[in-house]
Structures are given as structure tokens and as C-alpha cells.
Protein backbone atom coordinates (compact mmCIF):
# COMPACT_ATOMS: atom_id res chain seq x y z
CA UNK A 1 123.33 100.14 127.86
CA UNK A 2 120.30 102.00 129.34
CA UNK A 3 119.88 105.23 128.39
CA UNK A 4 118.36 107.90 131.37
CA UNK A 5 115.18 108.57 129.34
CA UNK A 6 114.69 104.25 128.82
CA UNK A 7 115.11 104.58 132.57
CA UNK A 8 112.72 107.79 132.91
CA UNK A 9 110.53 105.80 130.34
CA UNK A 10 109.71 102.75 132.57
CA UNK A 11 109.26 104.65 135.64
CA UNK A 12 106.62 106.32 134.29
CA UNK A 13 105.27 103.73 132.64
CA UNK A 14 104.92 102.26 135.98
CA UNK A 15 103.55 105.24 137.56
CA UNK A 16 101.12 105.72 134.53
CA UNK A 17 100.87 102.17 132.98
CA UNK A 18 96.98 102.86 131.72
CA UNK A 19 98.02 105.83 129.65
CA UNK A 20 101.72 104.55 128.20
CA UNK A 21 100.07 100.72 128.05
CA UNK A 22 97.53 102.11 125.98
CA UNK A 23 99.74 104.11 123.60
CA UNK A 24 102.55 100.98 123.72
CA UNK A 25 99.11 98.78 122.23
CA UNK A 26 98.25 101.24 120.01
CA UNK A 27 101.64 101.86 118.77
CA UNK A 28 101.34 97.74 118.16
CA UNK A 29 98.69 97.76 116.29
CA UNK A 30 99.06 100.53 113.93
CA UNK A 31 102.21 99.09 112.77
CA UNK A 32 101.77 96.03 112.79
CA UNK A 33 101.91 93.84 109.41
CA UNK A 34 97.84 93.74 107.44
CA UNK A 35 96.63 94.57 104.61
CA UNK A 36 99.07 97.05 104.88
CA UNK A 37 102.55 96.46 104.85
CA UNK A 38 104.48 97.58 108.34
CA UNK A 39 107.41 98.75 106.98
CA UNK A 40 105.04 101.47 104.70
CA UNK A 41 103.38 102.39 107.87
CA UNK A 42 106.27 102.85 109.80
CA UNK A 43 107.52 105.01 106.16
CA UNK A 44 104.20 106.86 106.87
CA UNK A 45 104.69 108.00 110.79
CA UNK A 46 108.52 109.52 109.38
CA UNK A 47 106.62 111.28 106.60
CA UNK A 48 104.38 112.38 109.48
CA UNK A 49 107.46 113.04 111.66
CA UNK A 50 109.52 115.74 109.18
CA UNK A 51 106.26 117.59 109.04
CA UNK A 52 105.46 117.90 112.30
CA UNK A 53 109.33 118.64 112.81
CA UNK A 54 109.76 115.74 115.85
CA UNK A 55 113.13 114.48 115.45
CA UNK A 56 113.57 111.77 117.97
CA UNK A 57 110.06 110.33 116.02
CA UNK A 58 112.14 110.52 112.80
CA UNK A 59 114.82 108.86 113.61
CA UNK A 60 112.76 106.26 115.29
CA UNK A 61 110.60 105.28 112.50
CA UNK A 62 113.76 105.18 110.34
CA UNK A 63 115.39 103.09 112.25
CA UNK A 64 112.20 101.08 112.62
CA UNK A 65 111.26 100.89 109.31
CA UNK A 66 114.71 100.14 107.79
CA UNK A 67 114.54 97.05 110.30
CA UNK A 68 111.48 95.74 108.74
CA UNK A 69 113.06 95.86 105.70
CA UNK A 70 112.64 99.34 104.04
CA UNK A 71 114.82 99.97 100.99
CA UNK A 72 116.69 102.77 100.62
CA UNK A 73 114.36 103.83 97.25
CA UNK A 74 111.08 102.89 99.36
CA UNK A 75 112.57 105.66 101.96
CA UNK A 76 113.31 108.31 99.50
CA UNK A 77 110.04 108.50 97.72
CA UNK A 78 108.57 108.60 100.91
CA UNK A 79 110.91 111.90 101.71
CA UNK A 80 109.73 112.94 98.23
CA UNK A 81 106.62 113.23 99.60
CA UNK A 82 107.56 114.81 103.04
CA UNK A 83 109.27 117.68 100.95
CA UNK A 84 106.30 118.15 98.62
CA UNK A 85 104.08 118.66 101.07
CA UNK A 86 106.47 120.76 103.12
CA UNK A 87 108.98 122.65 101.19
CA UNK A 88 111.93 124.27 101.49
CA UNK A 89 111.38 123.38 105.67
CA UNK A 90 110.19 119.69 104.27
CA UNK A 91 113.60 119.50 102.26
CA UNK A 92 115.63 120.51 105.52
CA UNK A 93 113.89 117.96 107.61
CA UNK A 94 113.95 115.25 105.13
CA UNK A 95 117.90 115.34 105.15
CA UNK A 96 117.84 114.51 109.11
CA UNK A 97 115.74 111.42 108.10
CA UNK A 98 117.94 110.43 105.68
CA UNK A 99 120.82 111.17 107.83
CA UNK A 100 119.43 108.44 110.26
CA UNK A 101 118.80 105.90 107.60
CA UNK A 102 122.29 105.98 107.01
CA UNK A 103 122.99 105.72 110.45
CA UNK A 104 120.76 102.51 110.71
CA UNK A 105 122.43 100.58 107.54
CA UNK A 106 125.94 101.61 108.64
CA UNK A 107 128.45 100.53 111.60
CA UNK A 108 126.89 100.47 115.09
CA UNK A 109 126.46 104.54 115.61
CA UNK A 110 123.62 104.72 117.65
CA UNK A 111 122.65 107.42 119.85
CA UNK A 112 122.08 107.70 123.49
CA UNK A 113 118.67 109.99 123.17
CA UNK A 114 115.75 107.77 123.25
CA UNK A 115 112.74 109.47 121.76
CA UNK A 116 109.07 109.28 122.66
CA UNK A 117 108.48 106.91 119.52
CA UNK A 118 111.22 104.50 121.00
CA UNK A 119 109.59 102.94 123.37
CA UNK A 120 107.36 100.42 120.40
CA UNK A 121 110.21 98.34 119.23
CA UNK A 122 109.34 95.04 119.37
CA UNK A 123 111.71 94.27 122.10
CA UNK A 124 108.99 95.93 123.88
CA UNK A 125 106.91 92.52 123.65
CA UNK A 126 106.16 91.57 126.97
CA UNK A 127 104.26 94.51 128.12
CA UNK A 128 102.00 92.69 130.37
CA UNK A 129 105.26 92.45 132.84
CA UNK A 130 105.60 96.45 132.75
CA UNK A 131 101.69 96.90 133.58
């Protein structure tokens, strides 16, 4: 099932396919497996997500990161470190990331709202054909 912003999302990637190509690549190569592991870079933008309070990102890089293979210990320290570093706010914010990790591990209970960070999945591979 499409949601309306997938739908919004690849008519403006058409419109604007320098700008949202270039952020798809970058998206790509940032968390992409190196030295690095992907799934602690992916743990790293959801860190970055509670504090900059972006929900859609947090539940995105969740979701993301529990699909390439997160643990539910290698998520919580990283939400240790969210609510160090934010606080009582951090602590609040934290909770809706865990909130989606439980989402991702349980029965299909996916939401409709498509986020600005959902448009990287790696079902996104072929983005010659959208350029």
C-alpha cells in the first residue's frame, strides 16, 4: 500500500531529482556497511533524531537499524546516550524510539506516515529509474 506522502515523495523527486537524488546517494553512503558498522550508524542518526526532536526520523532509523540487525541492548545504550545528552526532554523522546523498536520486532503494525528519512530503505535501490 502507498502511502500519500510515498506518492508526494516521488513526485517531487521527479520534479527535483538533483536535490532528492543527491540526498537518496548520500543517505547511501553514510549508512552503508565500512569500517563502520551500518546498523551503529543508523543507531547514530536516532540518537541524532531524539535530540533534534524529528519523530518520523526516529522511527525510521529504528526501524532501519533493527533491520540490519540491531539488538535490543545495542538500541538502549544508544538511548542512554540520547538521554544523557538531553535530559529530562532526552528521556521523553527516547521512549518514542523505543516505542518504535517494539513496533519493528512485533506483529505487522506499521504506520501509514512516511517520514522524510523513509525514503533510503534499500528498496530504494534502483534510483537511476526515478532520476
Amino acid at each position: 500500500m502507498t502511502s500519500p506522502n510515498d506518492t508526494r515523495f516521488t513526485e517531487l523527486r521527479r520534479l527535483s531529482p538533483q536535490v532528492t537524488g543527491g540526498l537518496l546517494r548520500m543517505r547511501q553512503a553514510a549508512y552503508r556497511d565500512g569500517a563502520v558498522p551500518a546498523k551503529h550508524k543508523l543507531l547514530t542518526a536516532m540518537a541524532i533524531s531524539i535530540t533534534i526532536r524529528c519523530e518520523p526520523c526516529i522511527r525510521a532509523y529504528v526501524r532501519m537499524a533493527h533491520e540490519k540487525g540491531s539488538t535490543q541492548e545495542e538500541l538502549i545504550e544508544f538511548l542512554e546516550v540520547a538521554m544523557t545528552m538531553q535530559g529530562c526532554p532526552g528521556e521523553e523522546w527516547a521512549l518514542k524510539a523505543y516505542a518504535a523498536y517494539k513496533e519493528s520486532i512485533g506483529p505487522e503494525t506499521t504506520s501509514d506516515a512516511a517520514g522524510c528519512c523513509d525514503h533510503q530503505t534499500s528498496s530504494d535501490t534502483n534510483e537511476e529509474e526515478a532520476l
